[in-house]
PDB file of N, CA and C in Angstrom:
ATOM      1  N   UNK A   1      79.709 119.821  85.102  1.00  0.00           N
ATOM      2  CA  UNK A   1      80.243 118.917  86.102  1.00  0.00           C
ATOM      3  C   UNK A   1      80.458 117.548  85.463  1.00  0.00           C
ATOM      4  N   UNK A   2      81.494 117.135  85.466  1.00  0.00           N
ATOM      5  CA  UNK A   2      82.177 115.487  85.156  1.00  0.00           C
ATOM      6  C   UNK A   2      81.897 114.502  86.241  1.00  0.00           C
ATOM      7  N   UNK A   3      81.077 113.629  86.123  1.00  0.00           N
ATOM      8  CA  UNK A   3      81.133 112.296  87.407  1.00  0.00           C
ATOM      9  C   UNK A   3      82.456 111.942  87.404  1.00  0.00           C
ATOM     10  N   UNK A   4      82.864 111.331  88.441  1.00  0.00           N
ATOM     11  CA  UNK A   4      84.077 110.924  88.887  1.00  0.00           C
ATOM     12  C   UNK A   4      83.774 109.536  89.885  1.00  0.00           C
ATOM     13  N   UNK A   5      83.778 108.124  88.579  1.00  0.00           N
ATOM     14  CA  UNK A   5      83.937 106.941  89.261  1.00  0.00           C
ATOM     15  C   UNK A   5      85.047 106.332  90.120  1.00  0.00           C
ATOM     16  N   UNK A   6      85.212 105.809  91.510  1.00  0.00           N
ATOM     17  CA  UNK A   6      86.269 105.236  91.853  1.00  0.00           C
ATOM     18  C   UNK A   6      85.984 103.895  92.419  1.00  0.00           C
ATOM     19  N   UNK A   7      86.838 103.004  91.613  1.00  0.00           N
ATOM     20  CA  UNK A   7      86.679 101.611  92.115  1.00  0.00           C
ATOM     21  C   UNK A   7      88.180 100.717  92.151  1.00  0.00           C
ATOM     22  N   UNK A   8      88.098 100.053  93.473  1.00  0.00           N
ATOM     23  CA  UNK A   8      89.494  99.534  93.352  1.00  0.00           C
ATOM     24  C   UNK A   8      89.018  97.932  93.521  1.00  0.00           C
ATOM     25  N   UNK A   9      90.083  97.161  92.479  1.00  0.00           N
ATOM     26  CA  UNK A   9      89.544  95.715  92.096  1.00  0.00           C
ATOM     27  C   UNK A   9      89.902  94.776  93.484  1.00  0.00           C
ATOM     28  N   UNK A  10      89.210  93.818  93.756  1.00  0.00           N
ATOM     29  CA  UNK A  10      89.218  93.510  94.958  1.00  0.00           C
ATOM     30  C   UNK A  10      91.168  92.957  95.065  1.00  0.00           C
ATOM     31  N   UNK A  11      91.863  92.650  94.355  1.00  0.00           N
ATOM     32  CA  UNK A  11      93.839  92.293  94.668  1.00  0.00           C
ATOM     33  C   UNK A  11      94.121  93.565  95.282  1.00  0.00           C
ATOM     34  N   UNK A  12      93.941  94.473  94.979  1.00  0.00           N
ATOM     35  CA  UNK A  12      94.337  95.374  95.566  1.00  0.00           C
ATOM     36  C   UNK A  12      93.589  96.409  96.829  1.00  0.00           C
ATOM     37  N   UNK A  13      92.585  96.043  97.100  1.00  0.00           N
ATOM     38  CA  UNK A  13      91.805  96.568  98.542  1.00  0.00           C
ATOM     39  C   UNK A  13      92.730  96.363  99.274  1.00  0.00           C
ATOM     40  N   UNK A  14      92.558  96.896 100.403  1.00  0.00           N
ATOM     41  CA  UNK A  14      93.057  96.883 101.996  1.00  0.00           C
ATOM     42  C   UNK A  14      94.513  97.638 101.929  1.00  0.00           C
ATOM     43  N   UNK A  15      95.055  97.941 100.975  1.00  0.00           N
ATOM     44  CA  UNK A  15      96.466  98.665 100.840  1.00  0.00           C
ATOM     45  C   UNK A  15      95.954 100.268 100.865  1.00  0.00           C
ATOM     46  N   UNK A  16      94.434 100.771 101.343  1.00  0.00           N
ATOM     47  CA  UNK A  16      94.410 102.388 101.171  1.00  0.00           C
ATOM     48  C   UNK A  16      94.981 102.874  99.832  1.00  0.00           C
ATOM     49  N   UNK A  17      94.092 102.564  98.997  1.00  0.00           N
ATOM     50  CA  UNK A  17      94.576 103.401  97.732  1.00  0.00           C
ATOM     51  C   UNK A  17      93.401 104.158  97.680  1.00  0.00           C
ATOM     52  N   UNK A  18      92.285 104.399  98.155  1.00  0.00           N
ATOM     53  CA  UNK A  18      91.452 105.083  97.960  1.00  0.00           C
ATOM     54  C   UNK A  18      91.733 106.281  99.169  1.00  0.00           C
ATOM     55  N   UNK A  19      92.376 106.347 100.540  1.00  0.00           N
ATOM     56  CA  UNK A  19      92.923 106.899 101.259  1.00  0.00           C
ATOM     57  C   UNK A  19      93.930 107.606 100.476  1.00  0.00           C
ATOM     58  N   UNK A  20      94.843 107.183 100.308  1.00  0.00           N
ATOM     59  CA  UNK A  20      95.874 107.790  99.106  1.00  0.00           C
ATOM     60  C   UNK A  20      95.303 108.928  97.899  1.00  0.00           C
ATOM     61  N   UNK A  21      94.464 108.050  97.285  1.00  0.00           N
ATOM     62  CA  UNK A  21      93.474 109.097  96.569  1.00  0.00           C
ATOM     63  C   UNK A  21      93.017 110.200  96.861  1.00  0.00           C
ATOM     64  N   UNK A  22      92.250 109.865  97.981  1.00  0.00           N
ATOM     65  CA  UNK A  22      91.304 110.969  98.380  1.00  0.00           C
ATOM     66  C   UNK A  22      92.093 112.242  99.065  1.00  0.00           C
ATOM     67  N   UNK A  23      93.382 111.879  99.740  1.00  0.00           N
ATOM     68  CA  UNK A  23      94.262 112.482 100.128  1.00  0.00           C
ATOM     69  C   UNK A  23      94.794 113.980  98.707  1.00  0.00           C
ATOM     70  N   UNK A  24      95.244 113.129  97.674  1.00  0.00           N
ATOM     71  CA  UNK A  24      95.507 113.833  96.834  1.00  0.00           C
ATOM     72  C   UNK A  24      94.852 114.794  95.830  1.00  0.00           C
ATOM     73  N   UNK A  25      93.439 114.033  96.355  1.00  0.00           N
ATOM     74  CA  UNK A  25      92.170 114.649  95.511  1.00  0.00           C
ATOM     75  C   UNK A  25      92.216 115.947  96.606  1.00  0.00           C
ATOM     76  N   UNK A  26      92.205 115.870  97.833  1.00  0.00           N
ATOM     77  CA  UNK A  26      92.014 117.473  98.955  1.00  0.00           C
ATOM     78  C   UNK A  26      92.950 118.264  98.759  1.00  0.00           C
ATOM     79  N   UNK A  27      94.611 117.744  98.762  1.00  0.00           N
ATOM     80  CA  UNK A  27      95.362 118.917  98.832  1.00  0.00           C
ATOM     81  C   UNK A  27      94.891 119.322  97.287  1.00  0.00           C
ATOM     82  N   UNK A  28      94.874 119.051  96.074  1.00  0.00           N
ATOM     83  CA  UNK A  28      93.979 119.710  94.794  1.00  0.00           C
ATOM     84  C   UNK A  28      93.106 120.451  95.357  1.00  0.00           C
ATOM     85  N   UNK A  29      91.926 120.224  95.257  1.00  0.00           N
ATOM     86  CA  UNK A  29      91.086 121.134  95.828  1.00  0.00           C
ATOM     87  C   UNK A  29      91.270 121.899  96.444  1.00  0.00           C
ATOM     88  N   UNK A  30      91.962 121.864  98.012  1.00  0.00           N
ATOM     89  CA  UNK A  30      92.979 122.848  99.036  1.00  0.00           C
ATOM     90  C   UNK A  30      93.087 124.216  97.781  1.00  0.00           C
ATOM     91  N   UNK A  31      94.377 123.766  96.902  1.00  0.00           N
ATOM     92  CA  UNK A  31      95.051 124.691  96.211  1.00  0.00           C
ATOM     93  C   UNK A  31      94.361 125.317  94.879  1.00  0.00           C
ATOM     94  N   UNK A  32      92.936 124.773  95.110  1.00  0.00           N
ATOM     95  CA  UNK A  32      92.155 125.420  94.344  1.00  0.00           C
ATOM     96  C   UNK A  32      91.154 126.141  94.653  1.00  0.00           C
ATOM     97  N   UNK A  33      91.030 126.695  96.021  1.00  0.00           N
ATOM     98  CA  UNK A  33      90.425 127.252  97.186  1.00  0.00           C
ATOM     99  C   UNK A  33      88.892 126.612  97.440  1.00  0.00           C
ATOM    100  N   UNK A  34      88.712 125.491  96.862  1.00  0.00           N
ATOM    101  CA  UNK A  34      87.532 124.816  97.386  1.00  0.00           C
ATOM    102  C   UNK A  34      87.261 124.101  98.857  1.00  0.00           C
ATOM    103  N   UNK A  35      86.488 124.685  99.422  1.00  0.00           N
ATOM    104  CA  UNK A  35      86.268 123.991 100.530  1.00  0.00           C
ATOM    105  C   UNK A  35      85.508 122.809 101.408  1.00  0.00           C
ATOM    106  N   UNK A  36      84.547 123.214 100.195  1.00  0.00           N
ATOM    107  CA  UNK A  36      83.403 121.926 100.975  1.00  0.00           C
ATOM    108  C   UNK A  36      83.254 120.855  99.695  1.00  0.00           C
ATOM    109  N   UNK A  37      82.935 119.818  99.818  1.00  0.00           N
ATOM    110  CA  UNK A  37      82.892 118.674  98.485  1.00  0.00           C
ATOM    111  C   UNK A  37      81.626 118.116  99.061  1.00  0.00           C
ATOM    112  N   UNK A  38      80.915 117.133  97.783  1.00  0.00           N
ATOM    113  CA  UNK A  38      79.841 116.889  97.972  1.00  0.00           C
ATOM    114  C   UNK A  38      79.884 115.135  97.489  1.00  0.00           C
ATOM    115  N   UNK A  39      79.638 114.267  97.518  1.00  0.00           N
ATOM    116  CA  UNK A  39      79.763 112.855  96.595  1.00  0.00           C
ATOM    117  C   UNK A  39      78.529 112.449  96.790  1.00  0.00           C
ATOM    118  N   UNK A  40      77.957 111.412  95.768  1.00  0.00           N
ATOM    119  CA  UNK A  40      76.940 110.493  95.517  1.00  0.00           C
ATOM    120  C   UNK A  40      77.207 109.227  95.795  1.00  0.00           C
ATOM    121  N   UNK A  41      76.822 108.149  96.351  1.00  0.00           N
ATOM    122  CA  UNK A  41      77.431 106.696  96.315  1.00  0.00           C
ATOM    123  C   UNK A  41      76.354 106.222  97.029  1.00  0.00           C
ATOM    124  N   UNK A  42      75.926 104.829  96.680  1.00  0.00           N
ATOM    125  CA  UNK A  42      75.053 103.310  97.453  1.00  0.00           C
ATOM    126  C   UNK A  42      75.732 103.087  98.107  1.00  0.00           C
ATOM    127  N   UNK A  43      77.245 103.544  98.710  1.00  0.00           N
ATOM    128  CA  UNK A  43      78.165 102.629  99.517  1.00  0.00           C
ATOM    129  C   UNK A  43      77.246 103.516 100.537  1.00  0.00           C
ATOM    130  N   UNK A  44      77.533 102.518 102.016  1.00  0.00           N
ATOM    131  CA  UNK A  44      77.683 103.482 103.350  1.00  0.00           C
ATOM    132  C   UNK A  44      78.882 102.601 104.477  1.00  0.00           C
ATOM    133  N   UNK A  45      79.635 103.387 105.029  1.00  0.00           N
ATOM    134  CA  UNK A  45      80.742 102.493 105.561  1.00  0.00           C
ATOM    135  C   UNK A  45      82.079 103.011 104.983  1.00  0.00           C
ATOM    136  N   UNK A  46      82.435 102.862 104.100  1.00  0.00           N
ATOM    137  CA  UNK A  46      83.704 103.564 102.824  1.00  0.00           C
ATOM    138  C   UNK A  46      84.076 104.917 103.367  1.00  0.00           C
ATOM    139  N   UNK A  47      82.982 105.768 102.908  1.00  0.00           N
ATOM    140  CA  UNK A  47      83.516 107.002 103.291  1.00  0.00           C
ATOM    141  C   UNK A  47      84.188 107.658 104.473  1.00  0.00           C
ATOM    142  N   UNK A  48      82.650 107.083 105.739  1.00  0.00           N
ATOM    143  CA  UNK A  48      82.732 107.630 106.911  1.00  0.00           C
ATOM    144  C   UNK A  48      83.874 107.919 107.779  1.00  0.00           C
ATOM    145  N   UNK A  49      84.651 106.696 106.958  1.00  0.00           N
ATOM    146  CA  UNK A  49      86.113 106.215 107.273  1.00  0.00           C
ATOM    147  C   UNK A  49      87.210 107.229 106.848  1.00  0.00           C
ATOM    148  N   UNK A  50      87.269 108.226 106.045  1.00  0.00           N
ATOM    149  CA  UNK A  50      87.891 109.026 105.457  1.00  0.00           C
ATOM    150  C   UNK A  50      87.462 110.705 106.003  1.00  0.00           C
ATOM    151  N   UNK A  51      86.630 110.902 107.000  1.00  0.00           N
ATOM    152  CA  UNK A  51      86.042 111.955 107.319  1.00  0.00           C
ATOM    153  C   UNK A  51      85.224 112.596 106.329  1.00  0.00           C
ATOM    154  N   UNK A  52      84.402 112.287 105.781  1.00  0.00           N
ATOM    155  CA  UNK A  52      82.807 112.185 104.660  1.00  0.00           C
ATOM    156  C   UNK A  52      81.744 112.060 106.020  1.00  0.00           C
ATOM    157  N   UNK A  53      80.735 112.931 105.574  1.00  0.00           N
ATOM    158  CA  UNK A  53      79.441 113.000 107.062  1.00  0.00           C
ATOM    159  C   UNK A  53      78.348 112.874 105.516  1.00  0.00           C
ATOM    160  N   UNK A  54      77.318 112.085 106.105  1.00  0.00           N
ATOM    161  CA  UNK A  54      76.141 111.751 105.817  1.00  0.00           C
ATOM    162  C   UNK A  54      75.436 113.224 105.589  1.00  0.00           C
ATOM    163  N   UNK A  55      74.758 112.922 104.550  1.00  0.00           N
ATOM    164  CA  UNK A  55      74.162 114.919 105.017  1.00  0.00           C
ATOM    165  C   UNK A  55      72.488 113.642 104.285  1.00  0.00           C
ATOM    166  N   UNK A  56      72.235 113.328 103.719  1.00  0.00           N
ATOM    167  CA  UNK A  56      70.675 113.032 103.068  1.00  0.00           C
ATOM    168  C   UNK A  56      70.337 112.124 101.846  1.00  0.00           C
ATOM    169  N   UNK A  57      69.595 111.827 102.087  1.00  0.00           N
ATOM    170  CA  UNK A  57      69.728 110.472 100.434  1.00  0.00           C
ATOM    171  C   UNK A  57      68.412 111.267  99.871  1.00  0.00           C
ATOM    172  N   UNK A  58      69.452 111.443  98.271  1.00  0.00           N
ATOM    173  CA  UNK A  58      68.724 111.867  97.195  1.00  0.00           C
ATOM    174  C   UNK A  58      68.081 111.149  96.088  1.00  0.00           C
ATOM    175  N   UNK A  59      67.126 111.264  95.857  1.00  0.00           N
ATOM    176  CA  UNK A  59      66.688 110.791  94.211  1.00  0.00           C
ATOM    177  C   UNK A  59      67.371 110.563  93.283  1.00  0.00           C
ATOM    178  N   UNK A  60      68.041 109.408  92.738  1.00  0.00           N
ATOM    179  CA  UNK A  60      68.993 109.050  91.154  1.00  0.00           C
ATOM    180  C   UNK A  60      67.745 109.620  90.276  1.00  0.00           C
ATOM    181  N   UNK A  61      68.366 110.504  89.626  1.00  0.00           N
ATOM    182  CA  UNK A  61      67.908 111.012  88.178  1.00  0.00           C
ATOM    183  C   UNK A  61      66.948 109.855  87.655  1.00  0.00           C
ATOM    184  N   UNK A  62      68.228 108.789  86.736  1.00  0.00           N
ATOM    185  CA  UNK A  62      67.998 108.015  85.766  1.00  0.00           C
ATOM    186  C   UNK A  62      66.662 106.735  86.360  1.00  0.00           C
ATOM    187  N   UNK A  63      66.927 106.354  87.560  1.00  0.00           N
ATOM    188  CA  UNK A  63      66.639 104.996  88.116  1.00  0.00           C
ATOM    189  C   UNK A  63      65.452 105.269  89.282  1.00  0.00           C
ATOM    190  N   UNK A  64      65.343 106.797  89.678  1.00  0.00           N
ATOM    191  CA  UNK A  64      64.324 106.856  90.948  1.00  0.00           C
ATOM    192  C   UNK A  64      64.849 106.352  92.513  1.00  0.00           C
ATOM    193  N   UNK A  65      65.897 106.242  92.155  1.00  0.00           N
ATOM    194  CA  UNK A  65      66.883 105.359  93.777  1.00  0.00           C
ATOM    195  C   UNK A  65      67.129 105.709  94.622  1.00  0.00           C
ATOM    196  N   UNK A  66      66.599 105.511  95.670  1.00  0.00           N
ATOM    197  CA  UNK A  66      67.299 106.551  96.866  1.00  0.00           C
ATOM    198  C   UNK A  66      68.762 106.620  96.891  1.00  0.00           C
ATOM    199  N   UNK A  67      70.030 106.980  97.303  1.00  0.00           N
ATOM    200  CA  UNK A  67      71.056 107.256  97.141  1.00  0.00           C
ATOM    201  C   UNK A  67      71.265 108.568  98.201  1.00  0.00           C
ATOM    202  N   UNK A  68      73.047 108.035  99.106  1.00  0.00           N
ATOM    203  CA  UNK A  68      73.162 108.750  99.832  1.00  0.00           C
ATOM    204  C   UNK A  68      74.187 109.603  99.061  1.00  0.00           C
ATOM    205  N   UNK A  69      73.893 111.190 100.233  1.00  0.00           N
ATOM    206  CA  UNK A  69      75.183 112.168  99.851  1.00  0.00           C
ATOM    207  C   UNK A  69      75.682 112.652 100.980  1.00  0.00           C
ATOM    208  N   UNK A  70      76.537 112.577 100.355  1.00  0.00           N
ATOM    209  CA  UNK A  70      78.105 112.624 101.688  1.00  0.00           C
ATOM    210  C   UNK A  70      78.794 114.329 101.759  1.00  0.00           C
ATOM    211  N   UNK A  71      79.064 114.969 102.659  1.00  0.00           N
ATOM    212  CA  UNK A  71      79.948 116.312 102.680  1.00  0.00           C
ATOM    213  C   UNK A  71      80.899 116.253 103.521  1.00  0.00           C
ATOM    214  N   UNK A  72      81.719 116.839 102.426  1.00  0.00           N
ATOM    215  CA  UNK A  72      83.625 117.088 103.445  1.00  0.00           C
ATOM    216  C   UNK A  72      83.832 118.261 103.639  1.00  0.00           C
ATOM    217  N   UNK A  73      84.362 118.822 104.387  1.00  0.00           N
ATOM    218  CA  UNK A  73      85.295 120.014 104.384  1.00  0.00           C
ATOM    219  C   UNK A  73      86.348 120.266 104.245  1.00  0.00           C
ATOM    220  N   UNK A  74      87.055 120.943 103.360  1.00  0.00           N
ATOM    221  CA  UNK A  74      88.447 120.262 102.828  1.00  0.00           C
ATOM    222  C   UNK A  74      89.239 121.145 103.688  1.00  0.00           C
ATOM    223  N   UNK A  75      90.230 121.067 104.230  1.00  0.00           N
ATOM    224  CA  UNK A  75      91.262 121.739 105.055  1.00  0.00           C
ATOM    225  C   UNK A  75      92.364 122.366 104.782  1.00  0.00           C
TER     226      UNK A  75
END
Protein backbone atom coordinates (compact mmCIF):
# COMPACT_ATOMS: atom_id res chain seq x y z
CA UNK A 1 0.00 0.00 0.00
CA UNK A 2 1.33 3.66 -1.13
CA UNK A 3 0.14 6.69 1.27
CA UNK A 4 -1.52 9.14 -0.73
CA UNK A 5 -0.92 12.88 0.56
CA UNK A 6 -3.44 15.64 -0.49
CA UNK A 7 -2.92 19.20 0.16
CA UNK A 8 -4.16 22.23 -1.59
CA UNK A 9 -2.07 25.60 -0.94
CA UNK A 10 -4.22 28.04 0.68
CA UNK A 11 -4.56 30.58 -3.37
CA UNK A 12 -6.24 28.00 -4.42
CA UNK A 13 -8.85 26.59 -1.62
CA UNK A 14 -12.46 27.26 -1.98
CA UNK A 15 -12.45 26.47 -5.92
CA UNK A 16 -13.23 22.40 -4.91
CA UNK A 17 -10.23 20.93 -6.22
CA UNK A 18 -10.23 18.42 -3.70
CA UNK A 19 -14.09 17.73 -4.71
CA UNK A 20 -12.82 17.46 -8.24
CA UNK A 21 -10.25 15.07 -7.00
CA UNK A 22 -11.99 12.94 -5.02
CA UNK A 23 -14.58 12.74 -7.72
CA UNK A 24 -12.01 11.32 -10.08
CA UNK A 25 -10.29 9.29 -7.54
CA UNK A 26 -14.20 7.17 -7.26
CA UNK A 27 -15.08 6.85 -10.79
CA UNK A 28 -11.15 5.01 -10.75
CA UNK A 29 -11.90 2.94 -8.17
CA UNK A 30 -15.73 2.46 -9.56
CA UNK A 31 -13.88 0.92 -12.70
CA UNK A 32 -11.70 -0.98 -10.68
CA UNK A 33 -14.50 -2.76 -8.83
CA UNK A 34 -13.56 -1.35 -5.45
CA UNK A 35 -16.11 -0.46 -3.25
CA UNK A 36 -15.49 0.65 0.08
CA UNK A 37 -12.25 3.12 0.78
CA UNK A 38 -10.75 3.75 3.96
CA UNK A 39 -8.47 7.26 4.75
CA UNK A 40 -6.34 8.41 7.72
CA UNK A 41 -6.30 12.25 8.48
CA UNK A 42 -6.13 14.86 11.88
CA UNK A 43 -8.54 16.81 9.70
CA UNK A 44 -12.29 16.50 10.90
CA UNK A 45 -14.77 18.75 8.89
CA UNK A 46 -12.99 18.22 5.15
CA UNK A 47 -14.21 15.03 4.53
CA UNK A 48 -17.65 14.80 6.02
CA UNK A 49 -18.32 17.24 3.35
CA UNK A 50 -17.60 14.86 0.48
CA UNK A 51 -19.70 11.86 1.90
CA UNK A 52 -16.59 10.19 4.16
CA UNK A 53 -18.41 8.77 7.69
CA UNK A 54 -16.29 8.70 10.77
CA UNK A 55 -15.88 4.98 11.56
CA UNK A 56 -12.90 5.33 14.80
CA UNK A 57 -9.61 6.99 15.69
CA UNK A 58 -6.65 4.83 15.42
CA UNK A 59 -3.16 4.70 16.83
CA UNK A 60 -0.29 6.54 14.37
CA UNK A 61 2.29 3.87 14.10
CA UNK A 62 5.28 6.30 14.19
CA UNK A 63 4.01 9.09 16.86
CA UNK A 64 1.33 7.10 19.24
CA UNK A 65 -1.51 9.77 17.98
CA UNK A 66 -4.81 9.30 18.07
CA UNK A 67 -5.97 9.86 14.47
CA UNK A 68 -9.30 9.57 12.80
CA UNK A 69 -10.52 7.01 10.02
CA UNK A 70 -12.94 7.81 7.66
CA UNK A 71 -15.12 5.10 5.22
CA UNK A 72 -16.74 5.66 1.79
CA UNK A 73 -18.65 3.60 -0.30
CA UNK A 74 -17.85 4.09 -3.69
CA UNK A 75 -20.86 3.97 -6.13
Amino acid sequence: MCPIFLYVEETHRGQRVSEKLFNEIEIYLSSQGISKVYLITDHEGLYEKYGWSFVTLVEEDETNEQIRLYGKEIN
